[in-house]
Protein backbone atom coordinates (compact mmCIF):
# COMPACT_ATOMS: atom_id res chain seq x y z
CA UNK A 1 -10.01 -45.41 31.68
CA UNK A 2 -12.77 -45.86 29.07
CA UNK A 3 -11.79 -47.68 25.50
CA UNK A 4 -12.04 -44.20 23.27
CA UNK A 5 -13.53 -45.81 20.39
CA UNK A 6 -16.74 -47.72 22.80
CA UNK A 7 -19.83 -47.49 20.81
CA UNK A 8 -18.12 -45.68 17.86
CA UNK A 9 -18.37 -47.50 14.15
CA UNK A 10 -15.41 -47.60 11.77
CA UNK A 11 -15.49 -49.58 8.63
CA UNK A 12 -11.52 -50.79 7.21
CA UNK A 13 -10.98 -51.60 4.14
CA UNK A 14 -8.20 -53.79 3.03
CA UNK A 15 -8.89 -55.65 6.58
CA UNK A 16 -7.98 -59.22 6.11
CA UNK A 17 -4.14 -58.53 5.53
CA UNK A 18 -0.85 -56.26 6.87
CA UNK A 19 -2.08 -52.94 8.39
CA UNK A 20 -5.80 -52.87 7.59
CA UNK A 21 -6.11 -56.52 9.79
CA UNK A 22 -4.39 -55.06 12.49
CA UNK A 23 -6.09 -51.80 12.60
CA UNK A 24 -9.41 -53.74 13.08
CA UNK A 25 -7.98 -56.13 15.69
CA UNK A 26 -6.88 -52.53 17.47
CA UNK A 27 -10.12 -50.99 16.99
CA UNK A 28 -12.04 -53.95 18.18
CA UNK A 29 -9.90 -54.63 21.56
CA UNK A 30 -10.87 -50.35 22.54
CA UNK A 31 -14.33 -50.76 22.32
CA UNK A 32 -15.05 -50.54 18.69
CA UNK A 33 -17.78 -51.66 16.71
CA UNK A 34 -15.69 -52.38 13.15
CA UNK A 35 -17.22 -53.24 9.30
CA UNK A 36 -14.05 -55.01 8.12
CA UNK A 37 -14.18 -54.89 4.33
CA UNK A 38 -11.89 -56.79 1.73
CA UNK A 39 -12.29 -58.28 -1.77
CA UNK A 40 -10.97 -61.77 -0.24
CA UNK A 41 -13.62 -62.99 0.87
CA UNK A 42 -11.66 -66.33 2.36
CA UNK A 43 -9.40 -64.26 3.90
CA UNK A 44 -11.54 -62.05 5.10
CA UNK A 45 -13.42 -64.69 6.84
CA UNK A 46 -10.58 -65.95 9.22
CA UNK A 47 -9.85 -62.41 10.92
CA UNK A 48 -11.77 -62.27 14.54
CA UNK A 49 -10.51 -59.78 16.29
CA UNK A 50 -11.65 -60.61 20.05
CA UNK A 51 -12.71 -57.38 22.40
CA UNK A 52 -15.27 -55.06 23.66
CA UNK A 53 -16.67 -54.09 20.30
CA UNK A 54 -18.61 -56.15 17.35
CA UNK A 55 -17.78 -57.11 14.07
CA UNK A 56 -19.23 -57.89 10.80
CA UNK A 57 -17.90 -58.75 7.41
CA UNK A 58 -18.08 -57.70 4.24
CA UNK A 59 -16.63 -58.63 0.61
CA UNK A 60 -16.80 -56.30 -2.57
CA UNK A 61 -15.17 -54.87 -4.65
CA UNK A 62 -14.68 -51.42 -4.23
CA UNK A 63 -13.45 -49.70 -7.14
CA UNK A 64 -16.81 -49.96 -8.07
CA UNK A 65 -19.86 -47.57 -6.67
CA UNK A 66 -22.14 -50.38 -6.03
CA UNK A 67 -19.53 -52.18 -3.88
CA UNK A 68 -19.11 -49.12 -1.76
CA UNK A 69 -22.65 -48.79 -1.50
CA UNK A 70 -23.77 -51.91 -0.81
CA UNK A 71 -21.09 -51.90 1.72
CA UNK A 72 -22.10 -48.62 3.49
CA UNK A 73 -25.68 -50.36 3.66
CA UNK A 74 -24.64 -53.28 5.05
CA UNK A 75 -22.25 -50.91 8.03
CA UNK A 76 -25.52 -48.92 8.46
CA UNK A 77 -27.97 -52.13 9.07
CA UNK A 78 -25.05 -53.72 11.35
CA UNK A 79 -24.28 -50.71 13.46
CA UNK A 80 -26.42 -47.85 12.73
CA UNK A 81 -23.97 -44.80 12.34
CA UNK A 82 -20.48 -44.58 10.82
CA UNK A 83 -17.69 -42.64 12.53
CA UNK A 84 -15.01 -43.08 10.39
CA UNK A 85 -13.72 -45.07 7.75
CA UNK A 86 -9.35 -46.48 7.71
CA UNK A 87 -9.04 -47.50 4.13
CA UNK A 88 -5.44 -49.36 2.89
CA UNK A 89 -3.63 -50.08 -0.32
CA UNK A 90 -5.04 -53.85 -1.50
CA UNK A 91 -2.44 -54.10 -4.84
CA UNK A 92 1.07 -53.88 -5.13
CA UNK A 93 2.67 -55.01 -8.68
CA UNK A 94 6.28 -55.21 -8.86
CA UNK A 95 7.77 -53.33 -12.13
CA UNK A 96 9.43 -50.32 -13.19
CA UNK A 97 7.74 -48.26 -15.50
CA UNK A 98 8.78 -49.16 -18.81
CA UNK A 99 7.43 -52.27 -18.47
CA UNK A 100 4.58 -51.79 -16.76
CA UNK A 101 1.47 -52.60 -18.63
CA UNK A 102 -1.63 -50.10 -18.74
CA UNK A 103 -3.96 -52.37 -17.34
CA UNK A 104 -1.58 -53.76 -14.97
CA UNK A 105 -1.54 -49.90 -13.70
CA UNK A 106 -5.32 -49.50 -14.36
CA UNK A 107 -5.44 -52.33 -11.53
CA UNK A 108 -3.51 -50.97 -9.42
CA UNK A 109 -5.29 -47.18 -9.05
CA UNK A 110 -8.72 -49.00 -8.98
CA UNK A 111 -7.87 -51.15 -6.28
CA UNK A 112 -5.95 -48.59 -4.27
CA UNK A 113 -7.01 -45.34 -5.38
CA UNK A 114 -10.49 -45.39 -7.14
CA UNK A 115 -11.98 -47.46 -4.00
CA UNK A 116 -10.59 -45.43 -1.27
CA UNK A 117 -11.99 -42.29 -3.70
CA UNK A 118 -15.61 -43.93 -3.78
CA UNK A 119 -15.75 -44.98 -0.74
CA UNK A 120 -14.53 -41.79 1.13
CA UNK A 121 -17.15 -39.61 -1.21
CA UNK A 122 -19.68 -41.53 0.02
CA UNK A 123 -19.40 -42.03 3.47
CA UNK A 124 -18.91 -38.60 4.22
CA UNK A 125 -22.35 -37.53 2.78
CA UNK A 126 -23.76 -40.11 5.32
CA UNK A 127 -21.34 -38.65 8.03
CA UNK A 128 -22.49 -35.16 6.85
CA UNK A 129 -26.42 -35.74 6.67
CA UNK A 130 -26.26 -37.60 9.62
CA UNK A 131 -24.60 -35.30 11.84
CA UNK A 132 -26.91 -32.35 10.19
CA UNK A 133 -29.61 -34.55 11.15
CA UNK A 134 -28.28 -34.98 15.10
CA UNK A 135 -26.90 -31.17 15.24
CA UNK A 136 -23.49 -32.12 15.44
CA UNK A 137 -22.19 -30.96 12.43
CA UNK A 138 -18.54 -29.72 13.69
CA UNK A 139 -17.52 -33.68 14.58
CA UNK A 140 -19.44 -35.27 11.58
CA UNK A 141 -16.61 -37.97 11.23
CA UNK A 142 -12.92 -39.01 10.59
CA UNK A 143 -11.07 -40.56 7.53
CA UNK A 144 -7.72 -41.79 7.15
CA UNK A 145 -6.19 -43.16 3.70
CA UNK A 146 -2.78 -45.70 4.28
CA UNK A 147 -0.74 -45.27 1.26
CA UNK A 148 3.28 -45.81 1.52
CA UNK A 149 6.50 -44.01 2.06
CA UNK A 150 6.93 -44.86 -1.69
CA UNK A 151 4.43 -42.61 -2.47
CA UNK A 152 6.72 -39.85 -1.19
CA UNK A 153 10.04 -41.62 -2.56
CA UNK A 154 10.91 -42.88 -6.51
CA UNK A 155 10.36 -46.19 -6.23
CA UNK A 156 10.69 -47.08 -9.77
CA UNK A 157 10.44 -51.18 -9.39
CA UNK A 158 7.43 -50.41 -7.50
CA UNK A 159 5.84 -47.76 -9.72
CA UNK A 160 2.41 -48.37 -10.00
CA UNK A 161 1.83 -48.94 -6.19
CA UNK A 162 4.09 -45.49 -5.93
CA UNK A 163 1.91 -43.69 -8.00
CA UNK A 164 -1.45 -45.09 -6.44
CA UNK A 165 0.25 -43.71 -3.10
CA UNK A 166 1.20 -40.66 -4.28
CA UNK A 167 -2.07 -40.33 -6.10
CA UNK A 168 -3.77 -41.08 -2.36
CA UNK A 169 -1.72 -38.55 0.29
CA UNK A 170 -3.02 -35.62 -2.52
CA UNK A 171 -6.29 -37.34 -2.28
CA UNK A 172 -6.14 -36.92 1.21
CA UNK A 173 -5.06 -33.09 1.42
CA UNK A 174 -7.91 -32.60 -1.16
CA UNK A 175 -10.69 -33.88 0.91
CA UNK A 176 -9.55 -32.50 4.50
CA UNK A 177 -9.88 -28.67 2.74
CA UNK A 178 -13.19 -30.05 1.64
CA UNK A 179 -14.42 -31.60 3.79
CA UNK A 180 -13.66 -30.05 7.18
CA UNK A 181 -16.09 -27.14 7.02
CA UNK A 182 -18.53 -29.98 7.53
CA UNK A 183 -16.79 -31.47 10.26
CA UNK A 184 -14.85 -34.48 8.83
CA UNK A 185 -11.43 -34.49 9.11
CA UNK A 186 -9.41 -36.39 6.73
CA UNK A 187 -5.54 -37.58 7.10
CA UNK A 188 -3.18 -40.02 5.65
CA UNK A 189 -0.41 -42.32 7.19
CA UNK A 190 2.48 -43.53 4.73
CA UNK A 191 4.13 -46.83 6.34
CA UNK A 192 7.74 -47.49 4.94
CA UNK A 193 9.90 -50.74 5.65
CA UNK A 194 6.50 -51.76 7.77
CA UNK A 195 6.43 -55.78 7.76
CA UNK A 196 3.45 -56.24 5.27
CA UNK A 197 2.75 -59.06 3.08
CA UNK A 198 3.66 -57.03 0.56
CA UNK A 199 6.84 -56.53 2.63
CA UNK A 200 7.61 -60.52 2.76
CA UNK A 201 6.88 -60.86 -0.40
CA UNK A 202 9.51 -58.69 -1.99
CA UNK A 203 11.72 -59.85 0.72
CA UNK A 204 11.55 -63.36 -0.48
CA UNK A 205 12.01 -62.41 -3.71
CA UNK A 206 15.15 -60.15 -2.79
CA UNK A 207 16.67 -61.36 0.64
CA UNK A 208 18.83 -58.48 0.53
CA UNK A 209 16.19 -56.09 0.89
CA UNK A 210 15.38 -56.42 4.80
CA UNK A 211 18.97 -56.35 5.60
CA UNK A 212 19.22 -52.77 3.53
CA UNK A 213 16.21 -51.63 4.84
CA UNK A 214 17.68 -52.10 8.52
CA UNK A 215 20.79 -50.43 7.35
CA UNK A 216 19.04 -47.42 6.47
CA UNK A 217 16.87 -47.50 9.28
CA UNK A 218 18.00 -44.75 12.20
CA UNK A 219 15.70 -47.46 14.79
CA UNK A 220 17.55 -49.99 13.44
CA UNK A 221 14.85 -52.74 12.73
CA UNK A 222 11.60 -52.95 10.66
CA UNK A 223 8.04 -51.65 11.51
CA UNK A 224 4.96 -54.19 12.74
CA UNK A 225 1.61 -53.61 10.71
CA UNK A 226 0.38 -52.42 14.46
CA UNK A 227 2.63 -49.83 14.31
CA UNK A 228 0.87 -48.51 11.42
CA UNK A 229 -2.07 -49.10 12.59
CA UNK A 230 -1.48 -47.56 16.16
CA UNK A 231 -1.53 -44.27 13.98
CA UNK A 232 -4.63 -44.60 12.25
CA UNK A 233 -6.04 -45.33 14.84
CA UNK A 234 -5.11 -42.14 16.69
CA UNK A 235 -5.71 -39.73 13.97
CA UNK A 236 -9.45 -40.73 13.75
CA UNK A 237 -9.88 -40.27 17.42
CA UNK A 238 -10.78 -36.68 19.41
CA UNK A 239 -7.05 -36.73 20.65
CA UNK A 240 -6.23 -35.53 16.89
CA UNK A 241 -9.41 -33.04 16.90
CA UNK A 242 -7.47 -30.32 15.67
CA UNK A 243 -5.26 -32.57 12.31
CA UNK A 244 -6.72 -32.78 9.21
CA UNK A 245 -4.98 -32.89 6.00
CA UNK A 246 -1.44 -34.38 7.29
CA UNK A 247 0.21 -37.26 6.54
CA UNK A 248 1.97 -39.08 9.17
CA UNK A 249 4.96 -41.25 8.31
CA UNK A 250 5.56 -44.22 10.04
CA UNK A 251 9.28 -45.44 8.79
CA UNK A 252 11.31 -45.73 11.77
CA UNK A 253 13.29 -42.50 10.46
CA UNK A 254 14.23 -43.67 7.34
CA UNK A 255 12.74 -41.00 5.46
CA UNK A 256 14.61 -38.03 7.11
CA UNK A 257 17.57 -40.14 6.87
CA UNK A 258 17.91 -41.08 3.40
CA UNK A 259 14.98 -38.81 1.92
CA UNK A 260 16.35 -40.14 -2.00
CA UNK A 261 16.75 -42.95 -1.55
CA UNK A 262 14.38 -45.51 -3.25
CA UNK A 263 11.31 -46.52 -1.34
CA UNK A 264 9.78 -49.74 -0.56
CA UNK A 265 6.49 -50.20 1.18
């Protein structure tokens, strides 16, 4: 059977950590030529993934327009065309909102929201001219925005990383009713009690947490960044021609089984 991603370019943002890292190490192994993006640049530099497809490596910052350009330049020069484009969550600050500082929150949406924003505006006008130019407008490209299951739960210790996910599935519905007149579809997937770093960190902090999380967890264990990733990956490929706009949660059931309870990511 042929790797379904062979030949095909997808940049990831948020690649040298948790679910963006594995989602290029997936991507790579199935044939995938992969732009792996991150603001740590050290990091950054250590993930290889090892397969059929190339890779090349890029460090910005994206909450700002000449980061994403610069980036979608250097994803054009490496590989020619972009498919589609995975972006994840890089920030997570613990606090609840009453203590949360404004630019403590300001860092947060840049980092999270703002990039993925940028980034997604301007990669589909290159999806959209380029397919225009090639005459195949109705599969221009794919886009898929990781947030969190706090996004969809109050997670009040988490809040600014609940409100940049929350802030990103609506981004996500906005720009697959956009955008898929032109052939792009665009969809979310919102990990909850995924093993992260984010995940180990608060677990540290709180050794409590994983065991609660299990508890509350109808699979009875915690999610692998792959896991996460394994759904990215298929809702920018043809098998999910016909999804736009949805987000998939990936939370081992929690969410149906304890829908108020508080989130973590």
């Amino acid at each position: 059977m042929p790797e379904p991603f062979l030949g095909r370019t997808v940049i990831v943002t948020g690649a040298a950590r948790g679910v963006g890292r594995a989602a290029a190490e997936l991507l790579v192994q199935n044939g995938a030529n992969v732009m792996l993006a991150d603001r740590d640049e050290a990091k950054l530099k250590e993930v290889r993934p090892e397969g059929k497809g190339e890779t090349a490596h890029f460090s910005c910052d994206l909450s700002q327009k000449f980061g994403v350009n610069n980036l979608l330049a250097a994803a054009t020069d490496a590989f020619e065309r972009i498919h589609a484009v995975i972006t994840t969550p890089t920030d997570f600050e613990r606090g609840d909102p009453m203590t949360l500082t404004v630019d403590a929150l300001d860092r947060v949406l840049a980092a999270n929201l703002r990039s993925a924003f940028l980034l997604s505006q301007a990669a589909a006008a290159k999806m959209i001219a380029r397919a225009e130019a090639d005459g195949t407008e109705g599969e221009a490209g794919a886009i898929v925005h990781v947030s969190a299951l706090s996004g969809q739960l109050s997670a009040p210790d988490i809040a600014a990383h609940a409100i940049s996910c929350a802030a990103l599935d609506q981004l996500t519905r906005t720009l697959a009713a956009t955008l898929a007149p032109k052939g792009i579809r665009v969809n979310g997937v919102a990990p909850g009690g995924v093993m992260t770093d984010a995940l180990k960190t608060s677990i540290g902090e709180e050794p409590q947490l994983q065991p609660a999380l299990i508890a509350r967890t109808p699979l009875g264990r915690l999610g692998e960044a792959s896991e996460a990733a394994e759904a990215a990956l298929f809702l920018i490929s043809s098998r999910a021609s016909f999804i736009t706009g949805q987000i998939m949660t990936v939370d081992g059931g929690r969410s149906v089984l304890d829908p108020l309870a508080a989130a973590n990511v």
